[in-house]
Protein backbone atom coordinates (compact mmCIF):
# COMPACT_ATOMS: atom_id res chain seq x y z
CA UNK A 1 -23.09 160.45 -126.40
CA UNK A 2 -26.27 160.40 -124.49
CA UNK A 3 -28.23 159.21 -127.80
CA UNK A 4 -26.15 156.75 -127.95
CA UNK A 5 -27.45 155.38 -124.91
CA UNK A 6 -30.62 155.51 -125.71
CA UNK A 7 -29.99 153.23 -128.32
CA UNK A 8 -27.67 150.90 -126.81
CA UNK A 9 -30.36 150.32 -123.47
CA UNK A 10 -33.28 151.01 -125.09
CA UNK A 11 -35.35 148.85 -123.00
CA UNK A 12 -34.13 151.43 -119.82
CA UNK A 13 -36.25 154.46 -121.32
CA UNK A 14 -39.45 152.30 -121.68
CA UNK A 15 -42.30 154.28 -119.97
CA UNK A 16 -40.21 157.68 -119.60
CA UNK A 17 -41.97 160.92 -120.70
CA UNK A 18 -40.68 163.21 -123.19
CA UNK A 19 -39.65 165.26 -119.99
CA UNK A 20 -37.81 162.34 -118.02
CA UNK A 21 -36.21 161.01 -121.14
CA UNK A 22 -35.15 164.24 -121.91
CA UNK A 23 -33.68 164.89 -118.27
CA UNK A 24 -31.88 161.56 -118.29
CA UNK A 25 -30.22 162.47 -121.52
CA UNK A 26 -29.47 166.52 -120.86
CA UNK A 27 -27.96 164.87 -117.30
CA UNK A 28 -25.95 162.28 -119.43
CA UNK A 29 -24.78 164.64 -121.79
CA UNK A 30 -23.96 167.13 -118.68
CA UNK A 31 -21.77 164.77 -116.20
CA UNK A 32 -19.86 162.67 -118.77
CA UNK A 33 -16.45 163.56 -119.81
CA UNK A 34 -15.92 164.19 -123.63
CA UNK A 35 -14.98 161.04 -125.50
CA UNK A 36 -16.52 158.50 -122.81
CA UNK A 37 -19.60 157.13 -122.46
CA UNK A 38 -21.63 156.08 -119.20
CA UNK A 39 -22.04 152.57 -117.96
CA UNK A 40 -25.66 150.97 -118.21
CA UNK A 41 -25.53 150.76 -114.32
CA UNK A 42 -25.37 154.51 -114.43
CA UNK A 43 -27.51 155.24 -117.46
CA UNK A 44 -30.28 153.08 -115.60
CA UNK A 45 -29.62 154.96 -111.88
CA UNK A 46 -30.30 158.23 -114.00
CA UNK A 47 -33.46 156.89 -114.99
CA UNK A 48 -34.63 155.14 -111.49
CA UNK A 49 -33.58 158.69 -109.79
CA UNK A 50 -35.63 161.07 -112.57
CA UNK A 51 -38.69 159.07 -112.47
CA UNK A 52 -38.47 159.04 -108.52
CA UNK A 53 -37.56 155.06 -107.90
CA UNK A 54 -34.31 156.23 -105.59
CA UNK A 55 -33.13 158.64 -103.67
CA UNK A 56 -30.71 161.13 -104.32
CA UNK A 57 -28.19 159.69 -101.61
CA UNK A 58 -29.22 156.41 -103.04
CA UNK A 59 -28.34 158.12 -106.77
CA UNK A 60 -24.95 159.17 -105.62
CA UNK A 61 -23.75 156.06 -103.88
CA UNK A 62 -24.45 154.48 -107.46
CA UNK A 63 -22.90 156.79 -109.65
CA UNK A 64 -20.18 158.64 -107.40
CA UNK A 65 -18.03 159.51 -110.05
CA UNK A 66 -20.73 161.96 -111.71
CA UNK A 67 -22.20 164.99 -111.06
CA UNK A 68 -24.99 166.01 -108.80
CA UNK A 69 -28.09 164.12 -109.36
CA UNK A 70 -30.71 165.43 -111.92
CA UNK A 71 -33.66 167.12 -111.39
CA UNK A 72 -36.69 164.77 -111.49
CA UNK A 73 -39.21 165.34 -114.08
CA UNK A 74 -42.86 164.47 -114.21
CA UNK A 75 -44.65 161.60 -112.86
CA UNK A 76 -43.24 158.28 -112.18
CA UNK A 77 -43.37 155.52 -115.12
């Protein structure tokens, strides 16, 4: 699923670290239900919240049908 993702929107995990990409894609993996997939708009608030672009109220008001927001990881991109 989350793979997927990262080949569909490649162009959203341009600049990630091996740590952030790997965050966005655990958290994908984690909050979205077998069989479906996630919307770019929520693949790419993933990404802005891991590498530190939005906050996590900011995270939740874009994506309020997932799960908490990640963890962020490393340095911003």
């Amino acid at each position: 699923m989350s793979r997927r993702s990262v080949m569909q929107w490649p162009e959203l995990f341009v600049g990630l670290t091996p740590g952030q990409r790997h965050s966005v894609v655990r958290h994908l993996a984690q909050t979205c239900p077998a069989g479906s997939e996630p919307t770019r708009a929520e693949v790419d608030a993933t990404v802005q919240y891991v590498v530190g672009e939005i906050t996590p109220s900011e995270y939740a008001r874009r994506c309020p049908s997932t799960r908490p927001a990640p963890v962020p990881a490393g340095s911003p991109r």
